[in-house]
C-alpha atoms as a PDB file:
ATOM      1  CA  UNK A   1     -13.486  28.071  -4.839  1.00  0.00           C
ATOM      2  CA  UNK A   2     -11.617  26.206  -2.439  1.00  0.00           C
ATOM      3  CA  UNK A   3      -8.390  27.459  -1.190  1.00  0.00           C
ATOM      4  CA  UNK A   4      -5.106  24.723  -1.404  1.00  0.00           C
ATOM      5  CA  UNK A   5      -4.879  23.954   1.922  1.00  0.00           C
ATOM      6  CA  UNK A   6      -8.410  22.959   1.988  1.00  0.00           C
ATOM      7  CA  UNK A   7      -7.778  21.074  -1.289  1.00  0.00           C
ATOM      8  CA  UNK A   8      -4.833  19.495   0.170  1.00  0.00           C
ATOM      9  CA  UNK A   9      -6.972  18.076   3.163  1.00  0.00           C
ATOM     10  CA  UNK A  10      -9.281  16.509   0.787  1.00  0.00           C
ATOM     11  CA  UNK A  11      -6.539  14.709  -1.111  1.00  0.00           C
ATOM     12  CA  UNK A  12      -3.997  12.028   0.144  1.00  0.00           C
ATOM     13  CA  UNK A  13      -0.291  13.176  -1.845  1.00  0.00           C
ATOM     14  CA  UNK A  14       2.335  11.108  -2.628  1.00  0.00           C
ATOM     15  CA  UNK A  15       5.877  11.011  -1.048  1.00  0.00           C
ATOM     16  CA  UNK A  16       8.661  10.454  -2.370  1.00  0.00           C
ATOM     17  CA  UNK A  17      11.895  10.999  -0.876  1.00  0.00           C
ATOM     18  CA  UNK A  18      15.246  12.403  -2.941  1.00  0.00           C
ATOM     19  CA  UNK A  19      18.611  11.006  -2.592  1.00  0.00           C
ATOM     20  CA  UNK A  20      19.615  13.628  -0.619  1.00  0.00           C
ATOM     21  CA  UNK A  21      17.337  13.351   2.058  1.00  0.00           C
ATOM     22  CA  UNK A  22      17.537   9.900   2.315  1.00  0.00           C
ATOM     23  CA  UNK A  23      21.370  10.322   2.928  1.00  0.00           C
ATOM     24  CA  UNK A  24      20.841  12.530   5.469  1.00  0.00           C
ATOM     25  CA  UNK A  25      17.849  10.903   6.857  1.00  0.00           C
ATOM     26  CA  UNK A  26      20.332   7.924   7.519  1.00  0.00           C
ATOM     27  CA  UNK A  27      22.944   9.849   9.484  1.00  0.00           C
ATOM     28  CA  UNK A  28      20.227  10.834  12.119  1.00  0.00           C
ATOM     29  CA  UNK A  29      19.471   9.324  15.322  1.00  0.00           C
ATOM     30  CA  UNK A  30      16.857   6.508  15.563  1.00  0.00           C
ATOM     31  CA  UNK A  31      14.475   8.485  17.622  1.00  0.00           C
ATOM     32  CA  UNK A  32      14.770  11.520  16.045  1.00  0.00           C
ATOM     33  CA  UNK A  33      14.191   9.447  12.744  1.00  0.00           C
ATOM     34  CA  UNK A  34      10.827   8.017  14.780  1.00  0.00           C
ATOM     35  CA  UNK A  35       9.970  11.358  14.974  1.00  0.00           C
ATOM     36  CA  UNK A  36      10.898  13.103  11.874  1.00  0.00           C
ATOM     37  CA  UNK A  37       9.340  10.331   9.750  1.00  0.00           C
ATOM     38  CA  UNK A  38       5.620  10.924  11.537  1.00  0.00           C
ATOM     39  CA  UNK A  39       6.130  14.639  10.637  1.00  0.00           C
ATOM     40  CA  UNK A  40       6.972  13.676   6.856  1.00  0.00           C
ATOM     41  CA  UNK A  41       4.031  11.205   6.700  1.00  0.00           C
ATOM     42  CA  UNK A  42       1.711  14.313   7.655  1.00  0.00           C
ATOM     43  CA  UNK A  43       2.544  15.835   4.782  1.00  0.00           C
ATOM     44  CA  UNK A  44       0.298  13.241   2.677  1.00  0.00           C
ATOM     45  CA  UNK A  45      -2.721  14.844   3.908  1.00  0.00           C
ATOM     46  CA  UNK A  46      -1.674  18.538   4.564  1.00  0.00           C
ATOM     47  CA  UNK A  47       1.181  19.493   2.527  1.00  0.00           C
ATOM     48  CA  UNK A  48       1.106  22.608   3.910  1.00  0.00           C
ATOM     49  CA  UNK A  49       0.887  22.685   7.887  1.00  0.00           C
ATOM     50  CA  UNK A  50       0.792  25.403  10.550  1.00  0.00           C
ATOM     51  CA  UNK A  51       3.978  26.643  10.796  1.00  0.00           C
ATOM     52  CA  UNK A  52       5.253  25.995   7.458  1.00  0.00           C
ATOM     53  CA  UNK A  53       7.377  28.653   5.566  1.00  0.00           C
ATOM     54  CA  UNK A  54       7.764  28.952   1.340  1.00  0.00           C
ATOM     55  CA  UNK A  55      11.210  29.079   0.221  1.00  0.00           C
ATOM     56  CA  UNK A  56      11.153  32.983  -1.556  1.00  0.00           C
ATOM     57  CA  UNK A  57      14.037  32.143  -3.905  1.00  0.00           C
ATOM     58  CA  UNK A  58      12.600  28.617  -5.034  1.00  0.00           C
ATOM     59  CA  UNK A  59       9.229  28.287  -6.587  1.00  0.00           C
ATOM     60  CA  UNK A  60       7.675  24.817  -5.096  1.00  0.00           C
ATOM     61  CA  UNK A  61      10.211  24.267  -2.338  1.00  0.00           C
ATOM     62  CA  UNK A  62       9.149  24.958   1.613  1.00  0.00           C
ATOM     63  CA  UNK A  63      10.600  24.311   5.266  1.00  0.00           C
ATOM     64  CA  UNK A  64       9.217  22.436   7.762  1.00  0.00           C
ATOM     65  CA  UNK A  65      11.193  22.422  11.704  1.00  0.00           C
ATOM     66  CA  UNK A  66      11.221  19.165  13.872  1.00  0.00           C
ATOM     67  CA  UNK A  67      12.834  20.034  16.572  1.00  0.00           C
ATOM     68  CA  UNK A  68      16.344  20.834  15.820  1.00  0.00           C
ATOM     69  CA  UNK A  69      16.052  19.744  11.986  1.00  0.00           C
ATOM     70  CA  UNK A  70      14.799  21.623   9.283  1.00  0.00           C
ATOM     71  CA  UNK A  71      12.924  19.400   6.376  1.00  0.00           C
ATOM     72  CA  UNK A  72      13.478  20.996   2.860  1.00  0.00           C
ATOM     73  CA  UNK A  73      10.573  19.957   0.195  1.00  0.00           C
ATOM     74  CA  UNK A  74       9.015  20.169  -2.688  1.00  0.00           C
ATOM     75  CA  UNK A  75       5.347  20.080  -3.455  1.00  0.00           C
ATOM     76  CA  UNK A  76       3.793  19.495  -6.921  1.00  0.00           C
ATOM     77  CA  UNK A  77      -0.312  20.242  -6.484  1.00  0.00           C
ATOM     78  CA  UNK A  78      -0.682  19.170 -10.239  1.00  0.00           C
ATOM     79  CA  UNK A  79       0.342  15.917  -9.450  1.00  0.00           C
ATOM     80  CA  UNK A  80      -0.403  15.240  -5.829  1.00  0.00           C
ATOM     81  CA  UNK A  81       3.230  14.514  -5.029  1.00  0.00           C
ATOM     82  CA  UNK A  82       5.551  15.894  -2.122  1.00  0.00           C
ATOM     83  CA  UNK A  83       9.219  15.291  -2.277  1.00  0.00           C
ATOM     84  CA  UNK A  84      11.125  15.167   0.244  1.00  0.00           C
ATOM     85  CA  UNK A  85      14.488  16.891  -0.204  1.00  0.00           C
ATOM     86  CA  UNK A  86      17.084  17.600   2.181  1.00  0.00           C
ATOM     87  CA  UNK A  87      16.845  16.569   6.071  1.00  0.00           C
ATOM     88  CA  UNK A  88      19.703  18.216   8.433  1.00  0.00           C
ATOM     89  CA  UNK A  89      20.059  21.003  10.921  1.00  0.00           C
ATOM     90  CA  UNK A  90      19.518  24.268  10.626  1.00  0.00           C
ATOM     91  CA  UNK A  91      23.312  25.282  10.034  1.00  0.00           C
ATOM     92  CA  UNK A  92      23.745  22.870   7.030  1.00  0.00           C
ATOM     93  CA  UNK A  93      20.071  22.528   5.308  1.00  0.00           C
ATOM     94  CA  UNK A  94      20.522  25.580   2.898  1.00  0.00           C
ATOM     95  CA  UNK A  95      23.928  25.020   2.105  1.00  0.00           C
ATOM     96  CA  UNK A  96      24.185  24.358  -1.824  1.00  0.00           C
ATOM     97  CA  UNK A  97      20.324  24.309  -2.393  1.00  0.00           C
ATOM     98  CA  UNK A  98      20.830  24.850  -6.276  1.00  0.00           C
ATOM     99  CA  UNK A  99      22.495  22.110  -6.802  1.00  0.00           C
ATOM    100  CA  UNK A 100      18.675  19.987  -6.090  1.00  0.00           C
END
């Protein structure tokens, strides 16, 4: 029985991006966007890279950092879809995370 992150390298996931993010993506430099969109793509093919931490209070949700940002997201193995939810630094990313 393979594990999920060896599932997850077999399988190309969807991304989609929430309105949140793609608010806050927007406010961000354009070569911190360069970069922060090349991390995001990655996800299609490993959902869950080195590094990576699991949200303990939310079920699907996890963290990724790029550089001084933190990338909030949601991945849904059933139907081979990460969404990407919130985009901002460190100090602001968890602020009001229920209300996603």
């Amino acid at each position: 029985m393979s594990s999920k992150k060896e599932q997850a390298a077999e399988t190309a996931y969807k991304l989609k991006a929430g309105k949140d993010f793609q608010k806050q993506f927007k406010k961000i430099g354009s070569e911190e966007q360069k970069i922060i969109r090349k991390k995001i793509e990655e996800l299609k093919t490993n959902p869950r890279p080195e590094g990576v931490r699991k949200l303990k209070e939310y079920t699907d949700f996890y963290r990724i950092r790029i550089g001084k940002y933190r990338v909030i997201y949601e991945i849904i193995d059933s139907e081979l879809i990460v969404i990407a939810l919130r985009v901002s630094k460190r100090e602001d990313v968890y602020k009001n995370l229920d209300s996603i």
